[in-house]
N, C-alpha and C. Protein backbone atom coordinates (compact mmCIF):
# COMPACT_ATOMS: atom_id res chain seq x y z
N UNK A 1 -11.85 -8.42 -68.71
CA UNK A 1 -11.27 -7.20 -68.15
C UNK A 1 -11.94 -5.97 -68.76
N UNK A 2 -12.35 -5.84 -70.33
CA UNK A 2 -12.93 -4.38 -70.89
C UNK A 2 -13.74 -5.05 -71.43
N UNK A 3 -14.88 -4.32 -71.86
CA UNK A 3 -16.04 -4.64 -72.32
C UNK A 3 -15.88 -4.30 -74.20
N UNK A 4 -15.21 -5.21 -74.87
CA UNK A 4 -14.21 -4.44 -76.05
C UNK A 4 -14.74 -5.50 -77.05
N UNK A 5 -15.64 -5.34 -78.04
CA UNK A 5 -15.79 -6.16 -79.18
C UNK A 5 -14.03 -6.88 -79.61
N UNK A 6 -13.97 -7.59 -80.78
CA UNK A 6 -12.49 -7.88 -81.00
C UNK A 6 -12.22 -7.18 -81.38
N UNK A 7 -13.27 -6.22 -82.68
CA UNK A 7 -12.71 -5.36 -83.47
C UNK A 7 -11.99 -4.29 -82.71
N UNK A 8 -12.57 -3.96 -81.62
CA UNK A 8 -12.71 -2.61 -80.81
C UNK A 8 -11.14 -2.66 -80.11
N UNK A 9 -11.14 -4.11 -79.93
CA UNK A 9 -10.12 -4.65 -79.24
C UNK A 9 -8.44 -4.86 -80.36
N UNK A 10 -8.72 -5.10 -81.67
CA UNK A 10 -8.04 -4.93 -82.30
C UNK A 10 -7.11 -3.38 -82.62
N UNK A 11 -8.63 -2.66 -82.35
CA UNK A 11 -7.77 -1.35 -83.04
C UNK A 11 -6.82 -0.61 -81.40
N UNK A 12 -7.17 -0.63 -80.34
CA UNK A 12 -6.69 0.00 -79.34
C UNK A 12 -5.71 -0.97 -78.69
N UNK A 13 -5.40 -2.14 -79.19
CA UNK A 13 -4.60 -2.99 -78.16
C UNK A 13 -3.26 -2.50 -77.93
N UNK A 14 -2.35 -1.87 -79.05
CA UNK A 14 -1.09 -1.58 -78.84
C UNK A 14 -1.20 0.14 -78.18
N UNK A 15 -2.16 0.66 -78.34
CA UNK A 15 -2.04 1.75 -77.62
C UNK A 15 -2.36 1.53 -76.08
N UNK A 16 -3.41 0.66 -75.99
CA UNK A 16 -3.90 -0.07 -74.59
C UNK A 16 -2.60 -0.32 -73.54
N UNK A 17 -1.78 -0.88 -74.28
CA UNK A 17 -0.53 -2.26 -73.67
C UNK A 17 0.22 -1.34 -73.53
N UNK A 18 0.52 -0.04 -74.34
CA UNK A 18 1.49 0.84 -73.67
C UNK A 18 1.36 1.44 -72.70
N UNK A 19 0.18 2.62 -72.49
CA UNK A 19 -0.80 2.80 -71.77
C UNK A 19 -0.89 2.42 -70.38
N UNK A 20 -0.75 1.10 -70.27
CA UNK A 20 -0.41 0.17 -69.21
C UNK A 20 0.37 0.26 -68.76
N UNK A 21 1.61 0.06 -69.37
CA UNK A 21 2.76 -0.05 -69.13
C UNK A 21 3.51 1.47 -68.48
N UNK A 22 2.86 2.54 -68.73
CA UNK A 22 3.10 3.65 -68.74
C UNK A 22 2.28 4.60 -66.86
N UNK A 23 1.17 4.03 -67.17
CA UNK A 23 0.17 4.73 -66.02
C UNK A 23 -0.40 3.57 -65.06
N UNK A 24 -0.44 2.30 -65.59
CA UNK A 24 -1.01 1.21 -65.00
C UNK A 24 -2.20 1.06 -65.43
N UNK A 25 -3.19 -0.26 -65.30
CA UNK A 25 -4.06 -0.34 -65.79
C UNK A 25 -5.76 0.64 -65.70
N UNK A 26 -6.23 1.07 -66.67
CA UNK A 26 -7.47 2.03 -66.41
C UNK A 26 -8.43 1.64 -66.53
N UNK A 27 -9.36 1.99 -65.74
CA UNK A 27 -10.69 1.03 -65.93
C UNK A 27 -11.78 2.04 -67.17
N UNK A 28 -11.98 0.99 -68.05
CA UNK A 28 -12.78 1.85 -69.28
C UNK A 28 -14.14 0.85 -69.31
N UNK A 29 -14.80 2.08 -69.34
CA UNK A 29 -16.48 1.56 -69.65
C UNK A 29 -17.79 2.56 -70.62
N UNK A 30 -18.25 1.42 -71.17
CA UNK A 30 -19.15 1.64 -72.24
C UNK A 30 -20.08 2.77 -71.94
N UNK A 31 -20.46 3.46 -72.76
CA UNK A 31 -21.14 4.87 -72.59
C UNK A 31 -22.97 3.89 -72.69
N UNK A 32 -23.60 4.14 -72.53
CA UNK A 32 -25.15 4.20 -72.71
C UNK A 32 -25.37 3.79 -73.85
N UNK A 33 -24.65 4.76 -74.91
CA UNK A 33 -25.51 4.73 -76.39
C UNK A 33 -25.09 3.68 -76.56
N UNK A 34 -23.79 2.89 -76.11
CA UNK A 34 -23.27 1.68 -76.98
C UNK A 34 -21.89 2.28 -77.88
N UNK A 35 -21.50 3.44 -77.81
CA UNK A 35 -20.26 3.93 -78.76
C UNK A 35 -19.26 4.23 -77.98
N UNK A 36 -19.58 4.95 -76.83
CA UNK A 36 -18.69 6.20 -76.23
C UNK A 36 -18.28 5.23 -75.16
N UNK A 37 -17.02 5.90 -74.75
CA UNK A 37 -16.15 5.08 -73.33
C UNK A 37 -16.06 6.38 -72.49
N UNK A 38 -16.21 5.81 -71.10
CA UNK A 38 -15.96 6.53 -70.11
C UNK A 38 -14.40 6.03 -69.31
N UNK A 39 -13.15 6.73 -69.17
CA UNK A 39 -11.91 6.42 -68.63
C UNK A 39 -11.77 6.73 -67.22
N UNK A 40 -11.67 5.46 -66.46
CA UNK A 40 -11.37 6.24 -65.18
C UNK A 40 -9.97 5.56 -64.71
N UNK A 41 -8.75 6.31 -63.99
CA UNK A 41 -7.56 5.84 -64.07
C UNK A 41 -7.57 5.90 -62.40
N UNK A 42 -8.42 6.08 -61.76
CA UNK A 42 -8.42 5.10 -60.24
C UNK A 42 -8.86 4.58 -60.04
N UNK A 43 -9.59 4.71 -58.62
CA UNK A 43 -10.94 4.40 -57.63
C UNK A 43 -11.98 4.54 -57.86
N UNK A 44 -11.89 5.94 -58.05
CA UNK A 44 -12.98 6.81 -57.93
C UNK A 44 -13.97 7.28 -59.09
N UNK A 45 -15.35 7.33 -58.39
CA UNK A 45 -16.57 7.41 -59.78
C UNK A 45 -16.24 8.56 -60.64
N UNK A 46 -15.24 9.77 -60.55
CA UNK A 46 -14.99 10.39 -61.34
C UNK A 46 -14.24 9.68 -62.99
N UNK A 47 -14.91 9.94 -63.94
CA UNK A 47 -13.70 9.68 -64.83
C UNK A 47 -13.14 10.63 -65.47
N UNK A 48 -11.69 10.29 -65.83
CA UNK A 48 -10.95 11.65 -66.44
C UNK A 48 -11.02 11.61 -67.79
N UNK A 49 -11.58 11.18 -68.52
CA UNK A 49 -11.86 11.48 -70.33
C UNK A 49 -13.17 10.47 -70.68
N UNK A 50 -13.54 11.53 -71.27
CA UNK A 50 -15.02 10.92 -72.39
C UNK A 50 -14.37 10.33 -73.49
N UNK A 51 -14.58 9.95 -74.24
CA UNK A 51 -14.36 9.46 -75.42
C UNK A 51 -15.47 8.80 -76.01
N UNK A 52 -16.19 9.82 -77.66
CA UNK A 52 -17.05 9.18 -78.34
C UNK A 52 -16.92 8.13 -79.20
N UNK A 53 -16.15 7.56 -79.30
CA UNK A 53 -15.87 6.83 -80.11
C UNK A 53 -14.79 5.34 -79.76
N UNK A 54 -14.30 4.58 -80.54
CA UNK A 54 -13.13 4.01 -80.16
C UNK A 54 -11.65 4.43 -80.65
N UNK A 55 -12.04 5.11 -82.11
CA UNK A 55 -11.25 6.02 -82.17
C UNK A 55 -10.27 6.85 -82.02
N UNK A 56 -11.36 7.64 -81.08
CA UNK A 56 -11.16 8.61 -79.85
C UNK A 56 -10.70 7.82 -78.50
N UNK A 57 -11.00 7.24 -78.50
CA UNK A 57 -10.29 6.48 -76.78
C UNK A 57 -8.90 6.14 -77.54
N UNK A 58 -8.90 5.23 -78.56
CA UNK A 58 -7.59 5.00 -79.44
C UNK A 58 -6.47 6.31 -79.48
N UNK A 59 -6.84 7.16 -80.13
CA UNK A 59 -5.82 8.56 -80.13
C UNK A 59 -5.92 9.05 -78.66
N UNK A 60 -6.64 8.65 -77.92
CA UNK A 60 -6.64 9.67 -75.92
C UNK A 60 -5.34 8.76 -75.62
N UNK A 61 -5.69 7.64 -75.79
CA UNK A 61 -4.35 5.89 -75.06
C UNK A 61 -2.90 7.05 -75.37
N UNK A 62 -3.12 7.00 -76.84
CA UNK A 62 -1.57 7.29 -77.57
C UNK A 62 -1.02 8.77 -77.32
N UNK A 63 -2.11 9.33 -77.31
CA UNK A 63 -1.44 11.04 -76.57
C UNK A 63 -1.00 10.88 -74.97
N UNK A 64 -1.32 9.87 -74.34
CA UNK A 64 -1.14 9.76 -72.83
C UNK A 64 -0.20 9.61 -73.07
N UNK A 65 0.42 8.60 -73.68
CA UNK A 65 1.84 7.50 -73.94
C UNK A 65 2.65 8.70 -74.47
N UNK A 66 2.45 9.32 -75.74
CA UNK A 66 3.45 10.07 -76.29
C UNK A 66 3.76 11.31 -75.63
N UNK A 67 3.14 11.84 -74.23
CA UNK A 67 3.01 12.65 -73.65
C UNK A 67 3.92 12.52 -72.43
N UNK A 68 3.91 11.21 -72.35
CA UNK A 68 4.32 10.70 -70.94
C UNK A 68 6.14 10.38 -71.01
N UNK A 69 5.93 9.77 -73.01
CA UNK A 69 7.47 9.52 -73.38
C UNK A 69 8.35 10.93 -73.24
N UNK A 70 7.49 11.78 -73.64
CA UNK A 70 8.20 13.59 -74.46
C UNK A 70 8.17 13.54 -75.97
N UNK A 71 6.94 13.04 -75.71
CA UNK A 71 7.02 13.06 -77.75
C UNK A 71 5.88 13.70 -78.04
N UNK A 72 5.78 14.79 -77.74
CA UNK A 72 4.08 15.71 -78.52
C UNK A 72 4.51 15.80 -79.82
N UNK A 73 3.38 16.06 -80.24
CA UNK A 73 2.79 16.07 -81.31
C UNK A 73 3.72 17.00 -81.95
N UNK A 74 4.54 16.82 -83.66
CA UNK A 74 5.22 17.88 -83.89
C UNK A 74 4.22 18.95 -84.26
N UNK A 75 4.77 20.43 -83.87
CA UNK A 75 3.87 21.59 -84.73
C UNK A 75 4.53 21.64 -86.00
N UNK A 76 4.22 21.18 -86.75
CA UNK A 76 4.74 21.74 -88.35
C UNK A 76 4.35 22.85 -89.17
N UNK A 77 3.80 24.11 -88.28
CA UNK A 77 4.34 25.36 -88.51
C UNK A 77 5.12 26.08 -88.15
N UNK A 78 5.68 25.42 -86.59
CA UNK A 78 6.99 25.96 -85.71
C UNK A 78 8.35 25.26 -86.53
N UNK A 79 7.95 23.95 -87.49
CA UNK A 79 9.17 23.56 -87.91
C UNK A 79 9.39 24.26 -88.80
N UNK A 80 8.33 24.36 -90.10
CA UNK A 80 8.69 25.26 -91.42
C UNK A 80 9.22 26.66 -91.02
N UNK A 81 9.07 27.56 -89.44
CA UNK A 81 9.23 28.82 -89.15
C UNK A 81 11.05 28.73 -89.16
N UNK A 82 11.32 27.18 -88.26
CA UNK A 82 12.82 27.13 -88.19
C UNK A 82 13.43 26.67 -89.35
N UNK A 83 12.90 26.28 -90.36
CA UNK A 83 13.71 25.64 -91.63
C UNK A 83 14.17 26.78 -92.22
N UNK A 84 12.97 27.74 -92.07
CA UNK A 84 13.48 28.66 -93.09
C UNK A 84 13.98 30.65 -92.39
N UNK A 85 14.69 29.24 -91.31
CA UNK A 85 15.07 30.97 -90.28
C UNK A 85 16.69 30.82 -90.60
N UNK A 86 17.05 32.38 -90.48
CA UNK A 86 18.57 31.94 -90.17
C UNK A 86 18.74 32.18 -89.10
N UNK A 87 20.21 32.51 -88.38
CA UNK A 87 21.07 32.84 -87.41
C UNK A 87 19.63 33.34 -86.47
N UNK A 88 19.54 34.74 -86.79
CA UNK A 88 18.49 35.67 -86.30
C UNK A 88 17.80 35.60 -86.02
N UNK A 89 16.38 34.83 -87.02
CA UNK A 89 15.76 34.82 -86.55
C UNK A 89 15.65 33.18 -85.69
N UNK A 90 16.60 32.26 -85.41
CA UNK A 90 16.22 30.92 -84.68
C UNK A 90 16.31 31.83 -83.20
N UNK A 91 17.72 32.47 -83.20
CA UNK A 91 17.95 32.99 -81.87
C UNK A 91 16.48 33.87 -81.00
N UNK A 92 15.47 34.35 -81.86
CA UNK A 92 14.09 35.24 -81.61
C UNK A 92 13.36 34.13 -81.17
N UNK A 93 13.60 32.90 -81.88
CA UNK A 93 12.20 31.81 -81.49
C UNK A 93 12.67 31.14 -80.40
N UNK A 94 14.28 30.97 -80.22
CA UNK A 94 14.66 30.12 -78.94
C UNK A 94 14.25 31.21 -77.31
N UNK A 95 14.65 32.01 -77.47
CA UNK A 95 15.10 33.08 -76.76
C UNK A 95 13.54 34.20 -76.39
N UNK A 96 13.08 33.80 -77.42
CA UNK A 96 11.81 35.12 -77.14
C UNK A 96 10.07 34.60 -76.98
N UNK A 97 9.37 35.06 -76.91
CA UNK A 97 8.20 34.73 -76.39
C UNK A 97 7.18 35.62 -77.87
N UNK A 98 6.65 34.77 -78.00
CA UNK A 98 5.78 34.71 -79.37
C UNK A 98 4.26 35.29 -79.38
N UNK A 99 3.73 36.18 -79.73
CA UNK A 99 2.97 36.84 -80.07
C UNK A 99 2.09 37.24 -80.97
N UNK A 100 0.97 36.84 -81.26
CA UNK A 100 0.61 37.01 -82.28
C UNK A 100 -0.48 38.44 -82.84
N UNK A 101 0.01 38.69 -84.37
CA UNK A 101 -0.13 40.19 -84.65
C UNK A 101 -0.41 40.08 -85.89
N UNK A 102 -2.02 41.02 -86.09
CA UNK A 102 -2.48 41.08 -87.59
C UNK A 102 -1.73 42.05 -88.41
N UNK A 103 -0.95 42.06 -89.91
CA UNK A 103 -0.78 42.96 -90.36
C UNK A 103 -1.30 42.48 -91.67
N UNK A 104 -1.94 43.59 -92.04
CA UNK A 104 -2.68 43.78 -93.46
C UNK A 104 -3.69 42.39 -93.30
N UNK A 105 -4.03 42.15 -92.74
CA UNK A 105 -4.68 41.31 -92.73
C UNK A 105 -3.97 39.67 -92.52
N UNK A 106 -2.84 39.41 -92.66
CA UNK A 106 -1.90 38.61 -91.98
C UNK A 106 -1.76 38.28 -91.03
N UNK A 107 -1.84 36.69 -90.35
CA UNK A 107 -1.39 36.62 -89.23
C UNK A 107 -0.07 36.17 -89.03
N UNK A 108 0.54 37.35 -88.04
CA UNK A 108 1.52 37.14 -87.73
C UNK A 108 2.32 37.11 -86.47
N UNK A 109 3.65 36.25 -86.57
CA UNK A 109 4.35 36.08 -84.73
C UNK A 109 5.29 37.03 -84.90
N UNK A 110 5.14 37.77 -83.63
CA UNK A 110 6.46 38.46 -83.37
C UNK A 110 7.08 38.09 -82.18
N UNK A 111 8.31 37.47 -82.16
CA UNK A 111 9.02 36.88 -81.01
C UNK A 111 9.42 38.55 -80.29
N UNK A 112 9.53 38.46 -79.06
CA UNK A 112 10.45 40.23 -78.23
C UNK A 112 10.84 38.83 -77.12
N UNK A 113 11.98 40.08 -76.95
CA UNK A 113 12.93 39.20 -75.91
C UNK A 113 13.49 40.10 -74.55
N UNK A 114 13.87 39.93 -73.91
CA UNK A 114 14.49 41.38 -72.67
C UNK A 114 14.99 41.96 -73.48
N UNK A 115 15.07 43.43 -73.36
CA UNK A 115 15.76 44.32 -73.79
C UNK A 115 17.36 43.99 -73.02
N UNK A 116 17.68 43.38 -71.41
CA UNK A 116 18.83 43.00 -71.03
C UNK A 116 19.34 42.05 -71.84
N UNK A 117 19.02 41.47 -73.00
CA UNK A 117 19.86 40.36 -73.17
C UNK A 117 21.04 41.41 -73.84
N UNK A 118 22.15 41.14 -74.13
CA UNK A 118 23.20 41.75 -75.07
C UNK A 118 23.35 41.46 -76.62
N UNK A 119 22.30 40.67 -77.10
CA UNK A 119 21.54 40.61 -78.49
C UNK A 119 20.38 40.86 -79.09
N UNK A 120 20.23 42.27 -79.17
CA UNK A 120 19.05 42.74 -79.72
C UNK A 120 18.98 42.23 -81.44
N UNK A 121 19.81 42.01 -81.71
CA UNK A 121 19.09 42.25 -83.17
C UNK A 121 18.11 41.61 -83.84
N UNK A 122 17.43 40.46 -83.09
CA UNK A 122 16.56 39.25 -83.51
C UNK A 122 15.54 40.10 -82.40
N UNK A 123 15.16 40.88 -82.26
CA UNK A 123 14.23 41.48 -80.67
C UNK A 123 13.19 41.84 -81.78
N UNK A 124 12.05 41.51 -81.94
CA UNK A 124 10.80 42.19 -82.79
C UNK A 124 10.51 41.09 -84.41
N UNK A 125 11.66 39.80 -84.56
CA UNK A 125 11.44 39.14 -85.44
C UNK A 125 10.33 38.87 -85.91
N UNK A 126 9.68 38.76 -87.39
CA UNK A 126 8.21 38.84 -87.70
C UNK A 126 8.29 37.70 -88.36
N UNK A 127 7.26 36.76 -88.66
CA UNK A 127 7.25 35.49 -89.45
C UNK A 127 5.57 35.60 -89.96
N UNK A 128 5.13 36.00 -91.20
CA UNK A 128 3.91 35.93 -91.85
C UNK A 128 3.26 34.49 -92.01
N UNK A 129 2.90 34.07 -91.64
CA UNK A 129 1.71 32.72 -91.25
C UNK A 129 1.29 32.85 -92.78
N UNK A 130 1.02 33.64 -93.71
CA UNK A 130 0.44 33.65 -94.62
C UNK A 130 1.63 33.64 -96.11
N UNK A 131 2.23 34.14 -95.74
CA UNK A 131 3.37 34.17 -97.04
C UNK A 131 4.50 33.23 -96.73
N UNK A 132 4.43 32.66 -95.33
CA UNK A 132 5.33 31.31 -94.85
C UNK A 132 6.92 31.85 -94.91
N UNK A 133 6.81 33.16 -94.46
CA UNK A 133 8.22 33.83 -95.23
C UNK A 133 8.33 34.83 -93.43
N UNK A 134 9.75 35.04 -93.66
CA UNK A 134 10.34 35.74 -92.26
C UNK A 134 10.06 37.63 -92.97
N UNK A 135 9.92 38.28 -92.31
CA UNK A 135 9.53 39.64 -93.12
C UNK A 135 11.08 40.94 -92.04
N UNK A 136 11.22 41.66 -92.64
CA UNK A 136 12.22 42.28 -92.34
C UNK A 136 11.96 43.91 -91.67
């Protein structure tokens, strides 16, 4: 069915089998050099992902799958932003649209939200990327 050494075949099988299970089976084929896979998930001579490596076809399988479940990838700078928010500022990150803004050389988010909502006080919340700290 794939043109997959064992090893090759070892490392992608459980991402493979989900994969499957998820989109149906994809037809994958060997690049030229002998490394790279070409993915095609129909018919047609188009394929929809390169992949240099097996690796790389390995982590493409598992982002399909975890993509397909609702499981992206956590951001664990959006989590540390909410660990260390209170009341105020969670309501700026749920509610507002994020922006990003140099100060002093800092990068930083400022959530703004409608001026209609009837809770301004989280409207302009700042979170320093660099001092990992909410700023006032």
């Amino acid at each position: 069915m794939y043109d997959f050494t064992k090893n090759e075949m070892e490392i992608i099988k459980d991402n493979l089998m989900s994969f499957i299970a998820n989109f149906g089976k994809p037809r994958i084929e060997r690049g030229d050099d002998g490394e790279s896979f070409y993915v095609f998930t129909d018919d047609s001579d188009s394929w929809k992902q390169y992949c240099y490596n097996i690796d790389y076809l390995n982590g493409w399988l598992y982002g399909c799958v975890q993509a397909a479940c609702g499981n992206p990838k956590r951001d664990e700078e959006m989590r540390e932003m909410c660990d260390s928010a209170s009341f105020r500022e969670r309501y700026a990150i749920l509610y507002g649209e994020r922006k990003i803004k140099n100060i002093n050389g800092h990068k930083c988010y400022v959530f703004t939200y409608s001026e209609d909502d009837e809770y301004q006080d989280a409207n302009g919340a700042l979170y320093d990327t660099v001092t990992r700290s909410w700023r006032n």
